[in-house]
C-alpha atoms as a PDB file:
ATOM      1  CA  UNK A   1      47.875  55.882 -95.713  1.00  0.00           C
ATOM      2  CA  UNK A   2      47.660  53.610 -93.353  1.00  0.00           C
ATOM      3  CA  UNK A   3      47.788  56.032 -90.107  1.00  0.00           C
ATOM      4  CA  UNK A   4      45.162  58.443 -92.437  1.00  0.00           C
ATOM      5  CA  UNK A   5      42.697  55.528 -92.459  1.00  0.00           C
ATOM      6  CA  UNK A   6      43.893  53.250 -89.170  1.00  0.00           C
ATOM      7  CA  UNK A   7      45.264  49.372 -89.690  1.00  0.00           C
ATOM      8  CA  UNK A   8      42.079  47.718 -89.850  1.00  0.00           C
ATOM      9  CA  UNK A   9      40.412  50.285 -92.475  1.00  0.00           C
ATOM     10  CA  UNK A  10      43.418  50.117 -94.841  1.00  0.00           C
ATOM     11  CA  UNK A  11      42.821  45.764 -94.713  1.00  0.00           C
ATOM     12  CA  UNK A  12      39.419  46.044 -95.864  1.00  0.00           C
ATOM     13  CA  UNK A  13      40.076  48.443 -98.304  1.00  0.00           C
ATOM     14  CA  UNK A  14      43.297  46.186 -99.706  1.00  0.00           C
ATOM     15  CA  UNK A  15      41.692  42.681 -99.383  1.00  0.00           C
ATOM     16  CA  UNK A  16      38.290  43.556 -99.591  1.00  0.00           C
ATOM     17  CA  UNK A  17      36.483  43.498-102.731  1.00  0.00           C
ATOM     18  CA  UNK A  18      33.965  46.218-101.535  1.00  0.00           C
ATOM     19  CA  UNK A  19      33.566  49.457-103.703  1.00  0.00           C
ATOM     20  CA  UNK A  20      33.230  52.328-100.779  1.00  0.00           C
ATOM     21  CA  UNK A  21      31.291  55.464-101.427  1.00  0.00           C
ATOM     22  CA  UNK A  22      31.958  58.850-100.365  1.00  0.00           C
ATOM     23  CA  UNK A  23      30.134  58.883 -97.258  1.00  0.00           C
ATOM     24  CA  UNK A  24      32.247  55.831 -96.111  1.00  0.00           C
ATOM     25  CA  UNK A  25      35.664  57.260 -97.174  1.00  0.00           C
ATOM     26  CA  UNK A  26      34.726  60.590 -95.398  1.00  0.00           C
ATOM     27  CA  UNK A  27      33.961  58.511 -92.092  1.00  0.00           C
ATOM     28  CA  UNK A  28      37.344  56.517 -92.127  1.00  0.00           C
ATOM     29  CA  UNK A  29      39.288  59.562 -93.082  1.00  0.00           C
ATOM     30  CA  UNK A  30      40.225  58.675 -96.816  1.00  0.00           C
ATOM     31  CA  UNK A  31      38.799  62.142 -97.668  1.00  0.00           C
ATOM     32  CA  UNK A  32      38.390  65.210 -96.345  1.00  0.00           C
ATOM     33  CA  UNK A  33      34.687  66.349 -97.484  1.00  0.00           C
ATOM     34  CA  UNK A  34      32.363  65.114 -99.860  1.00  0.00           C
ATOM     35  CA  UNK A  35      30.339  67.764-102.306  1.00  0.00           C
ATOM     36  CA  UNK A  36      27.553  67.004-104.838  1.00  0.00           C
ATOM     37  CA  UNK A  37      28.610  66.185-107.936  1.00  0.00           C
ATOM     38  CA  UNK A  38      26.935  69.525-109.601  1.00  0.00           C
ATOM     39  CA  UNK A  39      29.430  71.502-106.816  1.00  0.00           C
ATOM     40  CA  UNK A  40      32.741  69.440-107.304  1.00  0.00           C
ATOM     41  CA  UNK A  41      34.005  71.447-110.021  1.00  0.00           C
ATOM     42  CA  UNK A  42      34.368  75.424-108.262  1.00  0.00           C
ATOM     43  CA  UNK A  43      35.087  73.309-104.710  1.00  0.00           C
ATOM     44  CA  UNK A  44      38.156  71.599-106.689  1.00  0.00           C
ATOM     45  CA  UNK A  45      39.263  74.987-107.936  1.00  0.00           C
ATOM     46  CA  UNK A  46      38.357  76.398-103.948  1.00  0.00           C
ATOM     47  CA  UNK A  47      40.507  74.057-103.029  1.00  0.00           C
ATOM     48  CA  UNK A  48      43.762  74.627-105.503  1.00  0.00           C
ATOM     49  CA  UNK A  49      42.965  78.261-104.966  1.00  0.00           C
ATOM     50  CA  UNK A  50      43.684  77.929-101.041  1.00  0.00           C
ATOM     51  CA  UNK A  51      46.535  75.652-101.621  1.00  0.00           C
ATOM     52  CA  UNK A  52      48.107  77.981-103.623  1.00  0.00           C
ATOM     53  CA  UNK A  53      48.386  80.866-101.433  1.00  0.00           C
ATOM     54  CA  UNK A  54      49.633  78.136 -98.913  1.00  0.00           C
ATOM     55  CA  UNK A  55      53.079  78.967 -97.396  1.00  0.00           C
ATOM     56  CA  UNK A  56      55.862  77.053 -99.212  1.00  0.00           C
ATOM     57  CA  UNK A  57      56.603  74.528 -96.185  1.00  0.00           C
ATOM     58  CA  UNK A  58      52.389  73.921 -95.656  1.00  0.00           C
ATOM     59  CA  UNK A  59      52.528  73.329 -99.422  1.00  0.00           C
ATOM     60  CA  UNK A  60      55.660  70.787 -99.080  1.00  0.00           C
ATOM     61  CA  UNK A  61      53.698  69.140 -95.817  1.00  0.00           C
ATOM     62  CA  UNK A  62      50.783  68.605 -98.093  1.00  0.00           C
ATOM     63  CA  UNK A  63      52.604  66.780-100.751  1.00  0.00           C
ATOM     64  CA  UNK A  64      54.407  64.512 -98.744  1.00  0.00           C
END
């Protein structure tokens, strides 16, 4: 995680005591996009959907 979110992100999210909201987790790379809460269902199942039809070693990459 740590080369996702750089050294000094991951120690503020580990000793802080901050709650971070989607906007900030986007910016330091924790996630990939941020939807509305009324879209988050059919962009979850978007998602899975693509993943799926992934080629096995993308798939693997993914997971590790």
């Amino acid at each position: 995680m740590t080369l996702q979110v750089g050294e000094r992100n991951m120690r503020e999210l580990l000793l802080g005591s901050e709650l971070i909201d989607a906007e900030r987790a986007k910016e330091i790379g924790l996630v990939n996009r941020v939807v509305v809460q009324d879209d988050l269902l059919s962009e979850a199942r978007n998602s899975l959907a693509l993943s799926c039809k992934a080629p096995r070693a993308r798939r693997r990459r993914l997971n590790d």
